[in-house]
PDB file of N, CA and C in Angstrom:
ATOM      1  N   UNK A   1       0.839  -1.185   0.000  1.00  0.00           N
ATOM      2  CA  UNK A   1       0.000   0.000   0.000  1.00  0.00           C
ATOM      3  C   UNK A   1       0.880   1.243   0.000  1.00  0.00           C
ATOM      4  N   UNK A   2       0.574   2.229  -0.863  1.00  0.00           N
ATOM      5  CA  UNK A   2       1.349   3.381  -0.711  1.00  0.00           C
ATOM      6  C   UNK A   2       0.886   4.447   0.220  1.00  0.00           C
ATOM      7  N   UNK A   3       2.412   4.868   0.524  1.00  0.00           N
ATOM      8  CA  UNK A   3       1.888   6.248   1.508  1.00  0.00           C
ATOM      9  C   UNK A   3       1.119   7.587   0.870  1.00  0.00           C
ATOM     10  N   UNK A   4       0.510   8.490   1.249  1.00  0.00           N
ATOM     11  CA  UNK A   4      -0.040   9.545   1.269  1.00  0.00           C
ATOM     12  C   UNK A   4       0.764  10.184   0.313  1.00  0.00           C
ATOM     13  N   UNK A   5       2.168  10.570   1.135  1.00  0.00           N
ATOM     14  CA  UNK A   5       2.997  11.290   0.164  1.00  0.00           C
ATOM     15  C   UNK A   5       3.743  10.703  -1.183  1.00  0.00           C
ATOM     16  N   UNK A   6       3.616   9.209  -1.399  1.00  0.00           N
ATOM     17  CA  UNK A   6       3.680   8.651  -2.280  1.00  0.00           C
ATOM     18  C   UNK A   6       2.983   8.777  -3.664  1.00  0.00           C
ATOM     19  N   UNK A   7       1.492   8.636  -3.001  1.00  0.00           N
ATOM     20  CA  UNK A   7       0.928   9.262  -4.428  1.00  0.00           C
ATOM     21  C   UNK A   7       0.951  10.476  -4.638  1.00  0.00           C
ATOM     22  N   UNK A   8       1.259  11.595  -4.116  1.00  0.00           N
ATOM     23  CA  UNK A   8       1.218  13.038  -4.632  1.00  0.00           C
ATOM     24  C   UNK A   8       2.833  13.428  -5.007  1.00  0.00           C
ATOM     25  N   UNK A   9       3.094  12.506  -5.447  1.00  0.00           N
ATOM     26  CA  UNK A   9       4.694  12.852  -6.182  1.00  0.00           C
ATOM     27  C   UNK A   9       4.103  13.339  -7.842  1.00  0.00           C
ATOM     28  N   UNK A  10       5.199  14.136  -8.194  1.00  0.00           N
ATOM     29  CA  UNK A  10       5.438  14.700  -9.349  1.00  0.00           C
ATOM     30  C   UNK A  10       6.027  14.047 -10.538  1.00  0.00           C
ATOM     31  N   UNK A  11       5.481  13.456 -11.693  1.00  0.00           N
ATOM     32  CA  UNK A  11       6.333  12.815 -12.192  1.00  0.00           C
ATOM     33  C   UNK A  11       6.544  13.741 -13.564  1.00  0.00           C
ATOM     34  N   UNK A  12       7.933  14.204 -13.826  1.00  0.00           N
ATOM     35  CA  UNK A  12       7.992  15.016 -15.303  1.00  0.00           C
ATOM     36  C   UNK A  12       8.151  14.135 -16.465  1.00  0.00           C
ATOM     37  N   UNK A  13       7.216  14.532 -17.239  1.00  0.00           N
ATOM     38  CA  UNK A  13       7.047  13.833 -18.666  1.00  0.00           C
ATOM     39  C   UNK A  13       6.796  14.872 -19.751  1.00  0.00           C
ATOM     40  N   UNK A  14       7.173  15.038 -20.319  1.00  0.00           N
ATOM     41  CA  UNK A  14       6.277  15.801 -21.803  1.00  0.00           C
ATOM     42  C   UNK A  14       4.692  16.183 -21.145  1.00  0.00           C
ATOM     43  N   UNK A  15       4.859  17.739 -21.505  1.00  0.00           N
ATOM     44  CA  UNK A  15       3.466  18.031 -20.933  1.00  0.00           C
ATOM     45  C   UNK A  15       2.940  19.383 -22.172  1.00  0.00           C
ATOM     46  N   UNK A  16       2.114  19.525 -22.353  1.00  0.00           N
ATOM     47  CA  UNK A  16       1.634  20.544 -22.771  1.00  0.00           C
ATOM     48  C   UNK A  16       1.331  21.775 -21.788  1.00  0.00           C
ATOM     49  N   UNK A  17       0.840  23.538 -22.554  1.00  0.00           N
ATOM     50  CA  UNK A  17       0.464  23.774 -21.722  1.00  0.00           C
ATOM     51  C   UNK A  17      -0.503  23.951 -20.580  1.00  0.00           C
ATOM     52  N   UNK A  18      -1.773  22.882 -21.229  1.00  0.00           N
ATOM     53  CA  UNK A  18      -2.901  22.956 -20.464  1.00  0.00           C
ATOM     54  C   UNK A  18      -1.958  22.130 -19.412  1.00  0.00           C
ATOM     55  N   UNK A  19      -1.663  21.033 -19.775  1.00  0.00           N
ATOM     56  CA  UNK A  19      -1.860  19.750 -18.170  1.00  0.00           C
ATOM     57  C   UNK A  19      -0.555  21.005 -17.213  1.00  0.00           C
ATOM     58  N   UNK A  20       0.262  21.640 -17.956  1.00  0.00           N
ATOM     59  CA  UNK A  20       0.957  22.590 -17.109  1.00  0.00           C
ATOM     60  C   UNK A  20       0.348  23.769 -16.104  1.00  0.00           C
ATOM     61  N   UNK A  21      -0.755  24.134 -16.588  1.00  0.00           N
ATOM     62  CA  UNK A  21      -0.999  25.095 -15.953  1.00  0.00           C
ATOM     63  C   UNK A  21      -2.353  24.410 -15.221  1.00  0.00           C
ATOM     64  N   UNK A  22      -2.753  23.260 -15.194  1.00  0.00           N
ATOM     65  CA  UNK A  22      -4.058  22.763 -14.525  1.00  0.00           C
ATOM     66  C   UNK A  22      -2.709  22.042 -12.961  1.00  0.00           C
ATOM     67  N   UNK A  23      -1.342  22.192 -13.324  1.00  0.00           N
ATOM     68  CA  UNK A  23      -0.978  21.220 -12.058  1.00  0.00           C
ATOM     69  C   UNK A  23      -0.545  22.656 -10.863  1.00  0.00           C
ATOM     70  N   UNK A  24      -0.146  23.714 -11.942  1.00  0.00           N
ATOM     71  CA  UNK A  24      -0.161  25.133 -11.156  1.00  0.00           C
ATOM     72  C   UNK A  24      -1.445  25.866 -10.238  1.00  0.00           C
ATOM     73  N   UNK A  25      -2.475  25.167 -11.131  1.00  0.00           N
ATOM     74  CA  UNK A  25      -4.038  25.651 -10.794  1.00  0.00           C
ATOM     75  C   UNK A  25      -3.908  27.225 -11.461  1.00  0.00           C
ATOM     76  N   UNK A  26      -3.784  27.579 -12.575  1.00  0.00           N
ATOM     77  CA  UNK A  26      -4.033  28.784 -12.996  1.00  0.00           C
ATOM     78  C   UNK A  26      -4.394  28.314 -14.379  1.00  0.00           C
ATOM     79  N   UNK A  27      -5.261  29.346 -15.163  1.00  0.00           N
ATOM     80  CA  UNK A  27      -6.108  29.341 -15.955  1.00  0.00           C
ATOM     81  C   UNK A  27      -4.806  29.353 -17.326  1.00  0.00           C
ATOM     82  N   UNK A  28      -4.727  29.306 -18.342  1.00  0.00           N
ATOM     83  CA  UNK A  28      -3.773  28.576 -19.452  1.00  0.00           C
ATOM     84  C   UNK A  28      -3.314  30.548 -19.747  1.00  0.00           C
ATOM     85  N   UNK A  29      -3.993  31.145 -20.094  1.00  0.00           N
ATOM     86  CA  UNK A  29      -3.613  32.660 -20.504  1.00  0.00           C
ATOM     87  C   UNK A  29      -2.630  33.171 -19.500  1.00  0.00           C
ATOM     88  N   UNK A  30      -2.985  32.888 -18.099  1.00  0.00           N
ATOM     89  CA  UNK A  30      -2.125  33.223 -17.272  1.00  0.00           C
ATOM     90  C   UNK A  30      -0.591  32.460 -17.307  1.00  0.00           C
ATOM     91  N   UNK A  31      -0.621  31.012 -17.618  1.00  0.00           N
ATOM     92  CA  UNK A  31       0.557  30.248 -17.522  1.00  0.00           C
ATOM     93  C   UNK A  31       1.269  30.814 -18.774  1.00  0.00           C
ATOM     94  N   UNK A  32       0.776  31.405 -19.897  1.00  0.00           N
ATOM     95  CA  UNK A  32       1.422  31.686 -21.094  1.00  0.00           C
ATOM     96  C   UNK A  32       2.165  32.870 -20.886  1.00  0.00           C
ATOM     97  N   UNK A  33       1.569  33.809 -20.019  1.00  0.00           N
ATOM     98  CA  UNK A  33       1.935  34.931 -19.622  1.00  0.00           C
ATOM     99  C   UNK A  33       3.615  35.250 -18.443  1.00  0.00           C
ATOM    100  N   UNK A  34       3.539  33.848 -18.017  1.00  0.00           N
ATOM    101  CA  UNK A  34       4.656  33.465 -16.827  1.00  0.00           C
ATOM    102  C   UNK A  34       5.459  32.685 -17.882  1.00  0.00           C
ATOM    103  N   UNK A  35       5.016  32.483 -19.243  1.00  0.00           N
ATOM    104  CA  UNK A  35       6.390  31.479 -19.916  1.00  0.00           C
ATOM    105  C   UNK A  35       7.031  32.845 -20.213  1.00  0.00           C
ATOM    106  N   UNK A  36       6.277  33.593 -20.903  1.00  0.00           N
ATOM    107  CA  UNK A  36       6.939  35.301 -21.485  1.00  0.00           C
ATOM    108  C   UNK A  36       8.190  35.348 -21.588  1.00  0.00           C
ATOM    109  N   UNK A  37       8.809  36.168 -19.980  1.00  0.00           N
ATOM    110  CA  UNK A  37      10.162  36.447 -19.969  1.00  0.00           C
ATOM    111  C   UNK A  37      10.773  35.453 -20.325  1.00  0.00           C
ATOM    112  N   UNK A  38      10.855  34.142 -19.994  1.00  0.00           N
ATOM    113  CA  UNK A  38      11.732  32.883 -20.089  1.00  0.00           C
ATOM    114  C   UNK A  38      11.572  31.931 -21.195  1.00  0.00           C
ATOM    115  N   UNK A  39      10.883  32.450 -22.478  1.00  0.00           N
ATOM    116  CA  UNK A  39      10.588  31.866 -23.727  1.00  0.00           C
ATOM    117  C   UNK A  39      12.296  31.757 -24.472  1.00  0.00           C
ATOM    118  N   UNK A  40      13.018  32.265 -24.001  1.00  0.00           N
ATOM    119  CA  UNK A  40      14.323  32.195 -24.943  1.00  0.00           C
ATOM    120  C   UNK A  40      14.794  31.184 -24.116  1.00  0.00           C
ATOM    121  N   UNK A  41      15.097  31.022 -22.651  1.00  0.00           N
ATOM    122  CA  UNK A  41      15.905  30.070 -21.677  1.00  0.00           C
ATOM    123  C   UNK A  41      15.252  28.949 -22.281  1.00  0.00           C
ATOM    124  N   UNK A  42      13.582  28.775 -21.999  1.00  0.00           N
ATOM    125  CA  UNK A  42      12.612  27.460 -22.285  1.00  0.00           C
ATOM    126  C   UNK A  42      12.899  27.073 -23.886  1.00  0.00           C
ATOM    127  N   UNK A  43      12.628  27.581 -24.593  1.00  0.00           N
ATOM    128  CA  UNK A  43      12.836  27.508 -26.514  1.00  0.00           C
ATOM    129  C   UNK A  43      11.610  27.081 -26.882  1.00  0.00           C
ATOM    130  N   UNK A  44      11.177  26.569 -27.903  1.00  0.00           N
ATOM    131  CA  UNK A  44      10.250  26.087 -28.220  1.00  0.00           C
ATOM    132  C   UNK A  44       9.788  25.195 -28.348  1.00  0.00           C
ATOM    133  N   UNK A  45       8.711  24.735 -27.982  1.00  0.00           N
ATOM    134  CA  UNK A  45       8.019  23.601 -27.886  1.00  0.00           C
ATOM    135  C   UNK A  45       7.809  22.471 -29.235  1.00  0.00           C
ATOM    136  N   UNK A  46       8.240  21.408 -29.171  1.00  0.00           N
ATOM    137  CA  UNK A  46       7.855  20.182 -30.325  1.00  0.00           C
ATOM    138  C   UNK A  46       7.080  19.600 -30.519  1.00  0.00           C
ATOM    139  N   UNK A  47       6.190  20.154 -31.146  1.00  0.00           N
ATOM    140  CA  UNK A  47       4.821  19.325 -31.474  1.00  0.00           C
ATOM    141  C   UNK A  47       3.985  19.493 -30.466  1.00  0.00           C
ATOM    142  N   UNK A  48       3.290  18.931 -29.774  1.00  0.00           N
ATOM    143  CA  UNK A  48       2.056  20.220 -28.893  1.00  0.00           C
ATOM    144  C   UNK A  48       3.254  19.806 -27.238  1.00  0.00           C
ATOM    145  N   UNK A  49       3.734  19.716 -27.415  1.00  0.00           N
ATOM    146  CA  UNK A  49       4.616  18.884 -26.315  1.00  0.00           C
ATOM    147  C   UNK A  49       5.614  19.782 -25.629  1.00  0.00           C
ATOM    148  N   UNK A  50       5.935  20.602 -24.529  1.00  0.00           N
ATOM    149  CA  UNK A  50       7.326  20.779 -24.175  1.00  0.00           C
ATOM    150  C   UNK A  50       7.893  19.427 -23.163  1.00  0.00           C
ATOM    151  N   UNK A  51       9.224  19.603 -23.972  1.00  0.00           N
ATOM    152  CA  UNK A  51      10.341  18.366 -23.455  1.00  0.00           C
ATOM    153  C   UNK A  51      10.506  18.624 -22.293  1.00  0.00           C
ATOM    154  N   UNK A  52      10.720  17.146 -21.563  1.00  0.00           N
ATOM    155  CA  UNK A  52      11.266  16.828 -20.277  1.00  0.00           C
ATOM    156  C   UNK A  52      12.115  18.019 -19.627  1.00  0.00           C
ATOM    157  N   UNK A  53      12.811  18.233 -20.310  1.00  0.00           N
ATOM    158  CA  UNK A  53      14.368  19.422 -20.137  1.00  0.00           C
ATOM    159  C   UNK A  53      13.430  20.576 -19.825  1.00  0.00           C
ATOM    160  N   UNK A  54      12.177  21.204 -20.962  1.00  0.00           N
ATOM    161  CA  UNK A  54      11.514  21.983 -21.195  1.00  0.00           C
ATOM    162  C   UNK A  54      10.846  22.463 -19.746  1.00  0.00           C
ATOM    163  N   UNK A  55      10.308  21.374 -19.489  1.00  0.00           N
ATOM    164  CA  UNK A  55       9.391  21.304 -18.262  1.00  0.00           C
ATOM    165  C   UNK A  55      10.478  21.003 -16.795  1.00  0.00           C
ATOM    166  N   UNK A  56      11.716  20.865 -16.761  1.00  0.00           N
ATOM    167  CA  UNK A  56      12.314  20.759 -15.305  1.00  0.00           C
ATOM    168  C   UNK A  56      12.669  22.000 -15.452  1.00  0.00           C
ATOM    169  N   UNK A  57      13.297  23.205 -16.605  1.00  0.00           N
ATOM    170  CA  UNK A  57      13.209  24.619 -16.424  1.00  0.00           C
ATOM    171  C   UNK A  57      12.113  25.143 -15.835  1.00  0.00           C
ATOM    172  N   UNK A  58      11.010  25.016 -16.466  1.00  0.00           N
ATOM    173  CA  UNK A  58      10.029  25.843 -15.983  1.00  0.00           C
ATOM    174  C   UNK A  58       9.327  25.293 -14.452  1.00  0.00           C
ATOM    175  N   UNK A  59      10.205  24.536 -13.832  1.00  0.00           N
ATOM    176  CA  UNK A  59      10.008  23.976 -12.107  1.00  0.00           C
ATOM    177  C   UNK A  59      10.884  24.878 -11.396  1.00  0.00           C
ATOM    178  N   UNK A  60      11.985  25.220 -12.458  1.00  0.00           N
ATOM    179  CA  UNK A  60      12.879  25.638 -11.517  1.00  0.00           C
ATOM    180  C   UNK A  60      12.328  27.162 -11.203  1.00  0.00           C
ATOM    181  N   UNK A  61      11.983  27.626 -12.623  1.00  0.00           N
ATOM    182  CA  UNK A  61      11.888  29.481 -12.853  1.00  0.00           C
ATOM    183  C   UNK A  61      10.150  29.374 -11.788  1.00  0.00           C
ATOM    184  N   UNK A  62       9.383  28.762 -11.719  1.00  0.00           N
ATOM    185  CA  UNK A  62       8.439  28.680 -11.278  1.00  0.00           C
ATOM    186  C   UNK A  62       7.969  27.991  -9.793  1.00  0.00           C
ATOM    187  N   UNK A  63       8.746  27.040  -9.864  1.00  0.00           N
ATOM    188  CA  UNK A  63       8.608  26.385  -8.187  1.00  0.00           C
ATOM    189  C   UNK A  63       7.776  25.206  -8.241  1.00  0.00           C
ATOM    190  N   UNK A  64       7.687  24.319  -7.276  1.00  0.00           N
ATOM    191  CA  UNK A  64       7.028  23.483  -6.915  1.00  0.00           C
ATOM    192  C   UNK A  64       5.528  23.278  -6.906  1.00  0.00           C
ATOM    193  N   UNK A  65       4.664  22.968  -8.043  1.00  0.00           N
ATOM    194  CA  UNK A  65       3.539  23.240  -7.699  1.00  0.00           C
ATOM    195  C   UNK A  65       3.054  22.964  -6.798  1.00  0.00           C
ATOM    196  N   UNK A  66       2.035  23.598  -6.240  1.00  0.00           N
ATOM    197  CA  UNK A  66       1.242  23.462  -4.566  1.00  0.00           C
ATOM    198  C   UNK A  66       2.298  22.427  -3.251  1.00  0.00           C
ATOM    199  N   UNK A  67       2.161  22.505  -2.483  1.00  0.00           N
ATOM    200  CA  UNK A  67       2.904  21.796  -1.329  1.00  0.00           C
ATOM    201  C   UNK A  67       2.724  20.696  -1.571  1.00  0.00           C
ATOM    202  N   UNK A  68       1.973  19.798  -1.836  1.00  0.00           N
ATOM    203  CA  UNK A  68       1.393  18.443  -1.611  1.00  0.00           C
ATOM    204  C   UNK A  68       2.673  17.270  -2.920  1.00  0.00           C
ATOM    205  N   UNK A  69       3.160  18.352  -3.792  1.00  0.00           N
ATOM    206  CA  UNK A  69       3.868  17.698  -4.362  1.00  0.00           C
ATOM    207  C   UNK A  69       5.463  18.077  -4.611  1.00  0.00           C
ATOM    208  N   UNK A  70       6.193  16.721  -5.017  1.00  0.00           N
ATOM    209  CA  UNK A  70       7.641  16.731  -4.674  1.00  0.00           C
ATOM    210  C   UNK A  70       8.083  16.416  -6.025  1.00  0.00           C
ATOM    211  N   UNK A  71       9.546  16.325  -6.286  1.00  0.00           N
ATOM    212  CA  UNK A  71      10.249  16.086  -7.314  1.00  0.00           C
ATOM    213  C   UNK A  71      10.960  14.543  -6.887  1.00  0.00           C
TER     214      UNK A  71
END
């Protein structure tokens, strides 16, 4: 049986930006608005997809979503 904090781990995979900004809890216009400044560091996205690499930048420039989850 897993622990509590077991299932609320983070796992990074290829994400788009909806499932990105639904794990932030902010509405998708707003998450587009926080890629902005950091669109040159991040680069561009492949196919509806930002890469693994893509998405551990934008953990770092952005933080941990909500408490409940870990890296």
């Amino acid at each position: 049986m897993q622990s509590k904090s077991e299932k609320n781990e983070l796992v990074i995979t290829p994400m788009n930006a909806v499932q990105l900004a639904k794990i932030y809890g902010v509405g998708i216009k707003t998450f587009r608005k926080w890629l902005e400044p950091h669109r040159q560091e991040i680069g561009k996205k492949i196919g509806r997809f930002y890469t693994i690499n893509q998405v551990k930048i934008m953990l770092e420039k952005f933080g941990i979503p909500g408490s409940n989850f870990k890296l």
